[in-house]
PDB file of N, CA and C in Angstrom:
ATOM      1  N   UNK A   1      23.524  16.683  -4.578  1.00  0.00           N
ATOM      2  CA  UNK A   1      22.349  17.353  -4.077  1.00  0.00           C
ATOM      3  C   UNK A   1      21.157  16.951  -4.952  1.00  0.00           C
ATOM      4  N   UNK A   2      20.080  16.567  -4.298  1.00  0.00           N
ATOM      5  CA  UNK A   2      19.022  16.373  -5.229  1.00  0.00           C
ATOM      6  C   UNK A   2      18.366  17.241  -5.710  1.00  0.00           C
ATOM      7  N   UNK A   3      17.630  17.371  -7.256  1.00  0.00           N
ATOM      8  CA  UNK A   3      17.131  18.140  -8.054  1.00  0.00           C
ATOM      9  C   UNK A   3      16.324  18.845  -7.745  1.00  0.00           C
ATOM     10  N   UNK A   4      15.145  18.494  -7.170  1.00  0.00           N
ATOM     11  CA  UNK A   4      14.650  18.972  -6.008  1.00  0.00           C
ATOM     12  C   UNK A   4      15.370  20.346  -5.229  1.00  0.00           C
ATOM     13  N   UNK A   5      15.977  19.996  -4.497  1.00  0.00           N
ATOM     14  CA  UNK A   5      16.562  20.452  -3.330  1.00  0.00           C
ATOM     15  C   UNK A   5      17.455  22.237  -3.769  1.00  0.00           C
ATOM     16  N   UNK A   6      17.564  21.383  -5.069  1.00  0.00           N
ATOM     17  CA  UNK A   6      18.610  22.266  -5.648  1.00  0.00           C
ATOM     18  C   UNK A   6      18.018  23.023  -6.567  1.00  0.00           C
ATOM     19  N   UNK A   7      16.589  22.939  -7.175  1.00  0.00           N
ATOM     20  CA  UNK A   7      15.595  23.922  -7.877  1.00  0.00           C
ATOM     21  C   UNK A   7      15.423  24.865  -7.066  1.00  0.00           C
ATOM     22  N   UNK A   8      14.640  24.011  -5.745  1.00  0.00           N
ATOM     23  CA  UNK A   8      14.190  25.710  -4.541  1.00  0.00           C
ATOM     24  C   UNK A   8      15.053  25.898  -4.067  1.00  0.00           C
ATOM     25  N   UNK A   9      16.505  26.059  -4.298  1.00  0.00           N
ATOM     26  CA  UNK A   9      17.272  26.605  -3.636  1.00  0.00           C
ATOM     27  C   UNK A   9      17.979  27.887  -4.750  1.00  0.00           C
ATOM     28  N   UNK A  10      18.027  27.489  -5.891  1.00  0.00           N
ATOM     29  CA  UNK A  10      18.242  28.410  -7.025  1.00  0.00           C
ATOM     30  C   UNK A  10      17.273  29.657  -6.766  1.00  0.00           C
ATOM     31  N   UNK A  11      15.526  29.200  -6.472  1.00  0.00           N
ATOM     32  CA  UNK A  11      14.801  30.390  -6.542  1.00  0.00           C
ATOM     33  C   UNK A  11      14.712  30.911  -5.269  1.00  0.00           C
ATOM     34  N   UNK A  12      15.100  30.407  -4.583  1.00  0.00           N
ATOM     35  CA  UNK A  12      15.533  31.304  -3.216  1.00  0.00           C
ATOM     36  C   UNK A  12      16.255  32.208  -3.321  1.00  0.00           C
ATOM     37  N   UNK A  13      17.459  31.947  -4.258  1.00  0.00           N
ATOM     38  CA  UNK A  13      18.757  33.027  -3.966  1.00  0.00           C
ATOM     39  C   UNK A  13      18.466  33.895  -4.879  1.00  0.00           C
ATOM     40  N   UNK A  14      17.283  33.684  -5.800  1.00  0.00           N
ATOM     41  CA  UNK A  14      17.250  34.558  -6.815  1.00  0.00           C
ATOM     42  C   UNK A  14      16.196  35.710  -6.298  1.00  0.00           C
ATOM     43  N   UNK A  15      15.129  34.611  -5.035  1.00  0.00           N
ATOM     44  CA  UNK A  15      14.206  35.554  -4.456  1.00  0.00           C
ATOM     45  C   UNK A  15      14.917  36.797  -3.360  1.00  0.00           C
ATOM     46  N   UNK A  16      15.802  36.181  -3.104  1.00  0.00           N
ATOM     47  CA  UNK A  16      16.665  36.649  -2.032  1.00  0.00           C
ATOM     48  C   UNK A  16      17.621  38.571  -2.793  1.00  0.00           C
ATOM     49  N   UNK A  17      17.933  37.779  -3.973  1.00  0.00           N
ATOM     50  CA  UNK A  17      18.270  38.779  -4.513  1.00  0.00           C
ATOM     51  C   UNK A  17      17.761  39.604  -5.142  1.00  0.00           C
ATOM     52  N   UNK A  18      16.035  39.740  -5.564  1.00  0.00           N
ATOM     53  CA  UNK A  18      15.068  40.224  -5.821  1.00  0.00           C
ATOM     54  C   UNK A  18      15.127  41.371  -4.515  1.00  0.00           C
ATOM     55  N   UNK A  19      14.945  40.822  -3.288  1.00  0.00           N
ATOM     56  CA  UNK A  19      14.893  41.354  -2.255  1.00  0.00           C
ATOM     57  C   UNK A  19      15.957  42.895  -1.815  1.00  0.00           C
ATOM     58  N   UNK A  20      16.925  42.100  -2.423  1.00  0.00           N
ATOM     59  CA  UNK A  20      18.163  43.376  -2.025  1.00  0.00           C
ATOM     60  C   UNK A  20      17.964  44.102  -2.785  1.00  0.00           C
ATOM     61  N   UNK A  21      17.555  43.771  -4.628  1.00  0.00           N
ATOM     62  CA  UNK A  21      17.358  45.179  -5.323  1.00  0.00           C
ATOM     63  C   UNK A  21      16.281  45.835  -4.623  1.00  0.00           C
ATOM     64  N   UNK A  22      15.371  45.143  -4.258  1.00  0.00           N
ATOM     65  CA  UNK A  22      14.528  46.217  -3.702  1.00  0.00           C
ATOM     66  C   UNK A  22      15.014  47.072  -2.484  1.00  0.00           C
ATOM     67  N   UNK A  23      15.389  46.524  -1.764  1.00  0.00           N
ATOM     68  CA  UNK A  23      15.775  47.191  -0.321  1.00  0.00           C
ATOM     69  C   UNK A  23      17.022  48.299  -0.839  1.00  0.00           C
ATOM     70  N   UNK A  24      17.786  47.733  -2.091  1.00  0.00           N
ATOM     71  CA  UNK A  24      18.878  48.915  -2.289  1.00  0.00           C
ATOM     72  C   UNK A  24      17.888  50.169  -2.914  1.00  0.00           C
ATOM     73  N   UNK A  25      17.267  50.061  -3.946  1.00  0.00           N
ATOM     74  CA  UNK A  25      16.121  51.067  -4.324  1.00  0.00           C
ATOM     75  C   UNK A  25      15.180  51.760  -3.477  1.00  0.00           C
ATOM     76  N   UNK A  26      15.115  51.143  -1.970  1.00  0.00           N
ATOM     77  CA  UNK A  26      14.492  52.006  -1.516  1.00  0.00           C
ATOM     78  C   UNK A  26      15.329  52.999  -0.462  1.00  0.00           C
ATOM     79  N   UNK A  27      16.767  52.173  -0.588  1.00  0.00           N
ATOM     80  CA  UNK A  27      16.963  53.512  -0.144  1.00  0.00           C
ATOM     81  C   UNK A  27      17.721  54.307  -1.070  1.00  0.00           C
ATOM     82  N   UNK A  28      18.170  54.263  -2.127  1.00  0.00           N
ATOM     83  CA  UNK A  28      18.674  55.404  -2.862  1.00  0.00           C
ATOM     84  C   UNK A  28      18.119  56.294  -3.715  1.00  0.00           C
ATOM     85  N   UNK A  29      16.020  55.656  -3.457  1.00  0.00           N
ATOM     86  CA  UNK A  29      15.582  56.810  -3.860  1.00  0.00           C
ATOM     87  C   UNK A  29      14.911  57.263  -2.742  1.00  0.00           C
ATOM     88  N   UNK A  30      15.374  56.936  -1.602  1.00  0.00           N
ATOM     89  CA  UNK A  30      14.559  57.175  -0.838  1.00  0.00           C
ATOM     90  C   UNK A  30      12.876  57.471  -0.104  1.00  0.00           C
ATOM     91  N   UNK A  31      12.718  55.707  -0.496  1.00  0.00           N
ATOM     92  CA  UNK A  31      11.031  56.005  -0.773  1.00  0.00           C
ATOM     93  C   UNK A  31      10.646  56.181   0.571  1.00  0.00           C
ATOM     94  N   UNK A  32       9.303  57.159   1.100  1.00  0.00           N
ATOM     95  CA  UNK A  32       9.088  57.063   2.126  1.00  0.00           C
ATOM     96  C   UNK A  32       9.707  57.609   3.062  1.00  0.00           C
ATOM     97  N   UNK A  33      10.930  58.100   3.206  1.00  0.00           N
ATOM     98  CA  UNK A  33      11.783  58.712   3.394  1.00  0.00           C
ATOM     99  C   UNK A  33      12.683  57.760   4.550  1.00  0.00           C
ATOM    100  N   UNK A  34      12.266  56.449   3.914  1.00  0.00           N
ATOM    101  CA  UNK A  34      13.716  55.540   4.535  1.00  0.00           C
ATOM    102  C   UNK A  34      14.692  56.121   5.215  1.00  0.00           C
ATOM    103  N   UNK A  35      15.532  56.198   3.691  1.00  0.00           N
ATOM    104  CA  UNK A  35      17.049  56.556   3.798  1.00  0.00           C
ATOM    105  C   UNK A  35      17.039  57.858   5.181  1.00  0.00           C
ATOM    106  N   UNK A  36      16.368  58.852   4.814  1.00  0.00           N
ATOM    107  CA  UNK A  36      16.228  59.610   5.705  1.00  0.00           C
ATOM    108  C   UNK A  36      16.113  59.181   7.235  1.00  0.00           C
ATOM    109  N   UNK A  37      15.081  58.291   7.404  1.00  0.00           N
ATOM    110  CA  UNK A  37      15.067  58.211   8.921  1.00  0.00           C
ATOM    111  C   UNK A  37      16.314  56.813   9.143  1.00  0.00           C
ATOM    112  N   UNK A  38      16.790  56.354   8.268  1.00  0.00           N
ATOM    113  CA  UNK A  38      17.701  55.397   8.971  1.00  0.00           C
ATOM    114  C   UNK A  38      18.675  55.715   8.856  1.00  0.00           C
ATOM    115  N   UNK A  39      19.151  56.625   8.325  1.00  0.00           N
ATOM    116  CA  UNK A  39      20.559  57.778   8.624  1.00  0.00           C
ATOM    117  C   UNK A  39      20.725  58.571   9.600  1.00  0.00           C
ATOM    118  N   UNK A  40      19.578  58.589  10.160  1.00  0.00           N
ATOM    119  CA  UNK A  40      19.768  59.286  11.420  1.00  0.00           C
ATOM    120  C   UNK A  40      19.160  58.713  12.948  1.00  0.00           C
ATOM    121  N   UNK A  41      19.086  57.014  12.253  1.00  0.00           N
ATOM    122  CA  UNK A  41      19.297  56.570  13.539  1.00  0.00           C
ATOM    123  C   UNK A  41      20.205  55.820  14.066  1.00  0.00           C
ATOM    124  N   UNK A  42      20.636  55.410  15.079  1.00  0.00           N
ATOM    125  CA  UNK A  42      22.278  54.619  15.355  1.00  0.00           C
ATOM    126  C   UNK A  42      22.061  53.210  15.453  1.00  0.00           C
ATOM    127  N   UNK A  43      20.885  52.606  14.747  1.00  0.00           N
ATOM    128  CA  UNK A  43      20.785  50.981  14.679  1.00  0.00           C
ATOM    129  C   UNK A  43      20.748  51.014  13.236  1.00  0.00           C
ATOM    130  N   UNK A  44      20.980  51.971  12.005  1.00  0.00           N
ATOM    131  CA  UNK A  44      20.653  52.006  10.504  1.00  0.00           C
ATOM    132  C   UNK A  44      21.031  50.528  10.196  1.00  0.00           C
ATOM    133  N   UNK A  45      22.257  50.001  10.414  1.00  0.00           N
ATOM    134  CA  UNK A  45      22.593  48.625   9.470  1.00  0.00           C
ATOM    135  C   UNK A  45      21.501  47.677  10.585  1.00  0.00           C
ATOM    136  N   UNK A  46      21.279  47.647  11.459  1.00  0.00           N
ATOM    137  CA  UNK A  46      20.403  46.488  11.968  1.00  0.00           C
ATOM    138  C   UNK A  46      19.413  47.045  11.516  1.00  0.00           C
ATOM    139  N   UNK A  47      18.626  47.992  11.268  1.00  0.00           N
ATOM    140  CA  UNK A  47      17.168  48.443  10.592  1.00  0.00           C
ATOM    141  C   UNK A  47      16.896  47.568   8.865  1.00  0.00           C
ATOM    142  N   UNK A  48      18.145  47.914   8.258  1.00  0.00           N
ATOM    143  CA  UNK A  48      18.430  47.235   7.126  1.00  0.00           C
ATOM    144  C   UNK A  48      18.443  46.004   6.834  1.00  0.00           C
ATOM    145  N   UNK A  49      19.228  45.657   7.853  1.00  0.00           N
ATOM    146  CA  UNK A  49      19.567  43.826   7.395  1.00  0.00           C
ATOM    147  C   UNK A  49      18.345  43.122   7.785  1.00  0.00           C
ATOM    148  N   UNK A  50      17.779  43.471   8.673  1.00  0.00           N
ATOM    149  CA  UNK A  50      16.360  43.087   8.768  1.00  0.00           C
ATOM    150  C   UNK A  50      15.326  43.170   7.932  1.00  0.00           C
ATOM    151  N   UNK A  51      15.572  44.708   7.371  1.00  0.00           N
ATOM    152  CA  UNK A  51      14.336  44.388   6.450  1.00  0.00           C
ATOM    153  C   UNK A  51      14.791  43.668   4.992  1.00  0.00           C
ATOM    154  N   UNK A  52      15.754  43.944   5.092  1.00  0.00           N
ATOM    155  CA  UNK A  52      16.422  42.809   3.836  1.00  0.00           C
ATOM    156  C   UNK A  52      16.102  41.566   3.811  1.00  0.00           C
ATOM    157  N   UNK A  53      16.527  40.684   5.273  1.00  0.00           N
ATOM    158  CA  UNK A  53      15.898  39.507   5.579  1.00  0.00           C
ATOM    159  C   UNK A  53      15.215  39.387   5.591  1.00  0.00           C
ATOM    160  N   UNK A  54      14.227  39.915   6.344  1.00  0.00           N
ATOM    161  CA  UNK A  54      12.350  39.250   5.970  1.00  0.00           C
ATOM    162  C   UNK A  54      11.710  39.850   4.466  1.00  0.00           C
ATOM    163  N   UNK A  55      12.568  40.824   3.959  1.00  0.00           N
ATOM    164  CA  UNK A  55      11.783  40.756   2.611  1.00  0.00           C
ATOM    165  C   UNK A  55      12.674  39.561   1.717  1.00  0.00           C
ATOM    166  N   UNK A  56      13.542  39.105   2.224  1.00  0.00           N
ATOM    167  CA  UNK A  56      14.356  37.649   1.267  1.00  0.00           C
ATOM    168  C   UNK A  56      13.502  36.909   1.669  1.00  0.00           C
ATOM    169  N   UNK A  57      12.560  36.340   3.045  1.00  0.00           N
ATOM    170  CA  UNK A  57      12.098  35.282   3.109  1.00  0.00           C
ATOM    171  C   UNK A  57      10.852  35.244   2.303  1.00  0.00           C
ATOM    172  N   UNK A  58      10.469  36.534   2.667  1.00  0.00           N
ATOM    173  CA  UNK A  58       9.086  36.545   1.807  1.00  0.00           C
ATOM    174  C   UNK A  58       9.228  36.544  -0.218  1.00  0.00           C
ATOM    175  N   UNK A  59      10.272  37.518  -0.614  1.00  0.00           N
ATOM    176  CA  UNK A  59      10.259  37.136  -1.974  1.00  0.00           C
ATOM    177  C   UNK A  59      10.969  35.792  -2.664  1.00  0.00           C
ATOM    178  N   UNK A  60      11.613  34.846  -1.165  1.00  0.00           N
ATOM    179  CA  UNK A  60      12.161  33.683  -1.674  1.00  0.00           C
ATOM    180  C   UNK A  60      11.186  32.765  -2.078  1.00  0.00           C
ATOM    181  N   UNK A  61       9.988  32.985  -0.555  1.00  0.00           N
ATOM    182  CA  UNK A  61       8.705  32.261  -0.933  1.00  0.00           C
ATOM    183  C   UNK A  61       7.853  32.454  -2.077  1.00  0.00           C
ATOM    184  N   UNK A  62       7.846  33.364  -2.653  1.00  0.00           N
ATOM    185  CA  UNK A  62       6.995  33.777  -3.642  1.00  0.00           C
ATOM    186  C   UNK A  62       7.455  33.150  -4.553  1.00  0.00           C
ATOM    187  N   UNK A  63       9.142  33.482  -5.059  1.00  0.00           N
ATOM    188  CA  UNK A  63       9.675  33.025  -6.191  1.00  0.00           C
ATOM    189  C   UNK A  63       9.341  31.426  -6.145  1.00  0.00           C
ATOM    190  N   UNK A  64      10.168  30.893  -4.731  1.00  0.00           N
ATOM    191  CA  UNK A  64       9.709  29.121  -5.175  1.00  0.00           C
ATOM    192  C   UNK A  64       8.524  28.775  -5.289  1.00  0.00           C
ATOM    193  N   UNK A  65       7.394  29.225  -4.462  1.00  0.00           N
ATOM    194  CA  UNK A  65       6.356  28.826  -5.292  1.00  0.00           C
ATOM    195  C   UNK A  65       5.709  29.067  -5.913  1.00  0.00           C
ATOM    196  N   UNK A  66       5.893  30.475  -7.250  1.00  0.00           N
ATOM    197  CA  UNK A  66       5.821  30.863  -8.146  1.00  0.00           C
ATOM    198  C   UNK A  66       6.668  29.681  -9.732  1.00  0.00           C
ATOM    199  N   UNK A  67       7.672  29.346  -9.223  1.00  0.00           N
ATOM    200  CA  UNK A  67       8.195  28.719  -9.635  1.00  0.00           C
ATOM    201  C   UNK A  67       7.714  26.821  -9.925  1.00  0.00           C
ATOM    202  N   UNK A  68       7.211  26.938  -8.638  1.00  0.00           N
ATOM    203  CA  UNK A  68       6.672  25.374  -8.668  1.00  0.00           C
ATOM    204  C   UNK A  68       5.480  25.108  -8.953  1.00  0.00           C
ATOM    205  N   UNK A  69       4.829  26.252  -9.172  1.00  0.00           N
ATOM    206  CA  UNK A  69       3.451  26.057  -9.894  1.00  0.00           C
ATOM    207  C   UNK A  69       3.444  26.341 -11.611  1.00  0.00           C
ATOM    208  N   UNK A  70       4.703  26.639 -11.687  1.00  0.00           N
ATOM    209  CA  UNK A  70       5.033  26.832 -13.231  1.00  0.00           C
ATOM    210  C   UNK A  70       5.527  25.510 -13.951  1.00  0.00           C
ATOM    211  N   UNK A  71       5.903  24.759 -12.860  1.00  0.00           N
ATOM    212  CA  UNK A  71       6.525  23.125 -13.344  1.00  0.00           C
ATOM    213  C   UNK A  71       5.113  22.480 -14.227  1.00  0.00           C
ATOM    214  N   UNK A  72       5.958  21.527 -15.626  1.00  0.00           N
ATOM    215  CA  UNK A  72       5.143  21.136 -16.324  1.00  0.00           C
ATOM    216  C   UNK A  72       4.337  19.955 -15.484  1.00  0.00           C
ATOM    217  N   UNK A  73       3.007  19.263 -15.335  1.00  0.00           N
ATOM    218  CA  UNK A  73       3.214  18.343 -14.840  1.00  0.00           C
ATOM    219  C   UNK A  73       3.562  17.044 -15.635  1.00  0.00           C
ATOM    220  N   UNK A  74       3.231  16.004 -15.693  1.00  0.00           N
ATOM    221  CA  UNK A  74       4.199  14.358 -16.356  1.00  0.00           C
ATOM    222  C   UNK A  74       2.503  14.252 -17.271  1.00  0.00           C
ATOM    223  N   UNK A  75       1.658  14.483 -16.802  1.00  0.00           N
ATOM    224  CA  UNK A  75       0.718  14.175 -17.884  1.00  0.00           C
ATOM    225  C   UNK A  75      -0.188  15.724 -18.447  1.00  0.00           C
ATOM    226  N   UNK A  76       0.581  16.411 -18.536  1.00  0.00           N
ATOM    227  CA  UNK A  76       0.829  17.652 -19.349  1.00  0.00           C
ATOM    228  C   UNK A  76       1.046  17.448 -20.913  1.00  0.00           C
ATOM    229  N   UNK A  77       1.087  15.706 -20.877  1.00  0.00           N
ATOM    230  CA  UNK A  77       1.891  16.007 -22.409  1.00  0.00           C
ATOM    231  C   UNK A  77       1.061  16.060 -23.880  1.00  0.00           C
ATOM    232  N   UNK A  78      -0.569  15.710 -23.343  1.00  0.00           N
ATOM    233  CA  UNK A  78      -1.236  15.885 -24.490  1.00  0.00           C
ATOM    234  C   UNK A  78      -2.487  16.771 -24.786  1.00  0.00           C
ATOM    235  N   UNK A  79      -3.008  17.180 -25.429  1.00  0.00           N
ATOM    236  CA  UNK A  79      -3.906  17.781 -25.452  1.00  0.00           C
ATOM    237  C   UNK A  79      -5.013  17.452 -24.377  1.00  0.00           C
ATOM    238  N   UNK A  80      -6.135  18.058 -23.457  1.00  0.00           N
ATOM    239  CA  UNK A  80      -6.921  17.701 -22.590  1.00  0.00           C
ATOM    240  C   UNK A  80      -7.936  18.111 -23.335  1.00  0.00           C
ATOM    241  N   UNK A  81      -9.453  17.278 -22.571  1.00  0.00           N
ATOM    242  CA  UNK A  81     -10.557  17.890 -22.667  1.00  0.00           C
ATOM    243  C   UNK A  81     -10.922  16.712 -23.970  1.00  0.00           C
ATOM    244  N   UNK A  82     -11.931  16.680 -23.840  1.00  0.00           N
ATOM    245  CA  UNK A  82     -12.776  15.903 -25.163  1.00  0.00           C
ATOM    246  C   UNK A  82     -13.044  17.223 -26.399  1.00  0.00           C
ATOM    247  N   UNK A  83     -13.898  16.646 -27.332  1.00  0.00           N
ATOM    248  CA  UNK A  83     -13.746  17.339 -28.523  1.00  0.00           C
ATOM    249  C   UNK A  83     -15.924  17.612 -28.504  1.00  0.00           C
ATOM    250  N   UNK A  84     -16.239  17.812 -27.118  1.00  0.00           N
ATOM    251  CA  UNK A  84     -17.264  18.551 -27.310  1.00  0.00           C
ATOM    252  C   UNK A  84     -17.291  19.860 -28.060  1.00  0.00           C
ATOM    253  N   UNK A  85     -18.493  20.548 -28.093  1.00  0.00           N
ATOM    254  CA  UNK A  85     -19.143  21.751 -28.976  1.00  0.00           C
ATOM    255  C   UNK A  85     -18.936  22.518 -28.107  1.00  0.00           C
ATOM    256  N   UNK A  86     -19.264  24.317 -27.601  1.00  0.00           N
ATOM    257  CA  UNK A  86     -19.782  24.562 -26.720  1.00  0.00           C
ATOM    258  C   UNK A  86     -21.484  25.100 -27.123  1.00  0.00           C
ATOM    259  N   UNK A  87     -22.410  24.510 -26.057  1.00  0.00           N
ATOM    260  CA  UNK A  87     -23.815  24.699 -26.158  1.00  0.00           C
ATOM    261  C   UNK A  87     -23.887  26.088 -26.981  1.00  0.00           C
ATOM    262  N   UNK A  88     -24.514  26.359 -28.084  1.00  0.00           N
ATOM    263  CA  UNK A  88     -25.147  27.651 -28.880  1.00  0.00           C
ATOM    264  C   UNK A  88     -26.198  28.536 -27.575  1.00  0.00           C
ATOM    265  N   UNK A  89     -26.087  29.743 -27.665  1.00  0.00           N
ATOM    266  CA  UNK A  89     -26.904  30.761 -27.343  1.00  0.00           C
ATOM    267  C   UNK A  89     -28.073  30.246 -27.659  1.00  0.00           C
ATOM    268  N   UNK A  90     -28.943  30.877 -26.518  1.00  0.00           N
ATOM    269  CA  UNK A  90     -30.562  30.227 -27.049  1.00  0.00           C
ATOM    270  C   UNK A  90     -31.197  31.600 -26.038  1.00  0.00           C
ATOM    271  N   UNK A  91     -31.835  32.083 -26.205  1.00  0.00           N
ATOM    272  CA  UNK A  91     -32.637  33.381 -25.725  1.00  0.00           C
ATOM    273  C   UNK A  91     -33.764  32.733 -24.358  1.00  0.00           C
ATOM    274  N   UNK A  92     -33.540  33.007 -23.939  1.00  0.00           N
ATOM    275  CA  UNK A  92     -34.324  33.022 -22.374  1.00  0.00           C
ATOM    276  C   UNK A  92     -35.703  34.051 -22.105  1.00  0.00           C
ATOM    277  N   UNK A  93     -36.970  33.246 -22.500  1.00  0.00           N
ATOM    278  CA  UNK A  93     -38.315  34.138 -22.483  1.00  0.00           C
ATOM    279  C   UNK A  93     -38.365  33.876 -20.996  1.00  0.00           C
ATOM    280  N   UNK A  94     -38.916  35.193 -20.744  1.00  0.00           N
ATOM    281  CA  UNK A  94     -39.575  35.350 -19.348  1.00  0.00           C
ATOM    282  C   UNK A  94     -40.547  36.371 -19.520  1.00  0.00           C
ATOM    283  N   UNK A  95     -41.722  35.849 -18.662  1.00  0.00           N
ATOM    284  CA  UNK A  95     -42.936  36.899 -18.941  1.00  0.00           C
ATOM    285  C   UNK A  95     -42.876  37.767 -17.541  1.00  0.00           C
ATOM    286  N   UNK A  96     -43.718  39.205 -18.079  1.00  0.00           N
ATOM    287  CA  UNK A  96     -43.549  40.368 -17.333  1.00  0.00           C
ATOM    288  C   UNK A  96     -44.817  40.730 -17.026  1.00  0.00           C
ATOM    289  N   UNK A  97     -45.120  41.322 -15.738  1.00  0.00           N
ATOM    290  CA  UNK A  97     -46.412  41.760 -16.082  1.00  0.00           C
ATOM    291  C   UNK A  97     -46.724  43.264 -16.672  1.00  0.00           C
ATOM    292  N   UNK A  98     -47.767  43.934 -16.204  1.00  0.00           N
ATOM    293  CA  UNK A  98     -47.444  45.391 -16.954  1.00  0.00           C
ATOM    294  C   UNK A  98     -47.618  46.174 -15.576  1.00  0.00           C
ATOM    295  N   UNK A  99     -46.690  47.275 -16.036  1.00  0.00           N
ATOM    296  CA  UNK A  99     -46.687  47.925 -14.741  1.00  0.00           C
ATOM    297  C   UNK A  99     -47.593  49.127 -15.147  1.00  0.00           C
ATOM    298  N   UNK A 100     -48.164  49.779 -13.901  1.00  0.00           N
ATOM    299  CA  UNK A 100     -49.015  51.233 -13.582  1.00  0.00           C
ATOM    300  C   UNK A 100     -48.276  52.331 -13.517  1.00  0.00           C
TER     301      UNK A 100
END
């Protein structure tokens, strides 16, 4: 499998599993009163696995490209920027007139 392939696939499963702690936390503290209304309806595990799934796709996405914007890049490797000053403070006159 290429390296690649096999980086965003690590932070997928990790986004994925980000996902379930959340979805298990919300319902055993019952935020919102989840647990409550999906215990008492007769689709509860399809209410669940759904929101499990689209919150895996969405925190898979986050993680990989949270992840891939964290990659070093190849010319990362030396110091940047020249060895300018930054310009000194200098006070800014502006004339006023007088007010009545």
């Amino acid at each position: 499998m290429p390296k690649l392939l096999q980086f965003l696939l690590v932070h997928a499963v990790i986004g994925f599993g980000i996902a379930g702690f959340f979805v298990a936390s919300l319902i055993v503290f019952d935020i919102g009163g989840f647990a409550t209304l999906a215990s008492g309806s007769d689709v509860a595990p399809l209410a669940v696995s759904v929101l499990t799934f689209f919150l895996g796709l969405t925190f898979a996405s986050v993680q990989m490209g949270a992840a891939v914007m964290l990659l070093p890049k190849e010319h990362d490797a030396g110091p940047r920027g020249g060895h300018r000053l930054p310009a000194p403070a200098m006070p800014a006159y502006a004339t006023a007139r007088a007010r009545r």
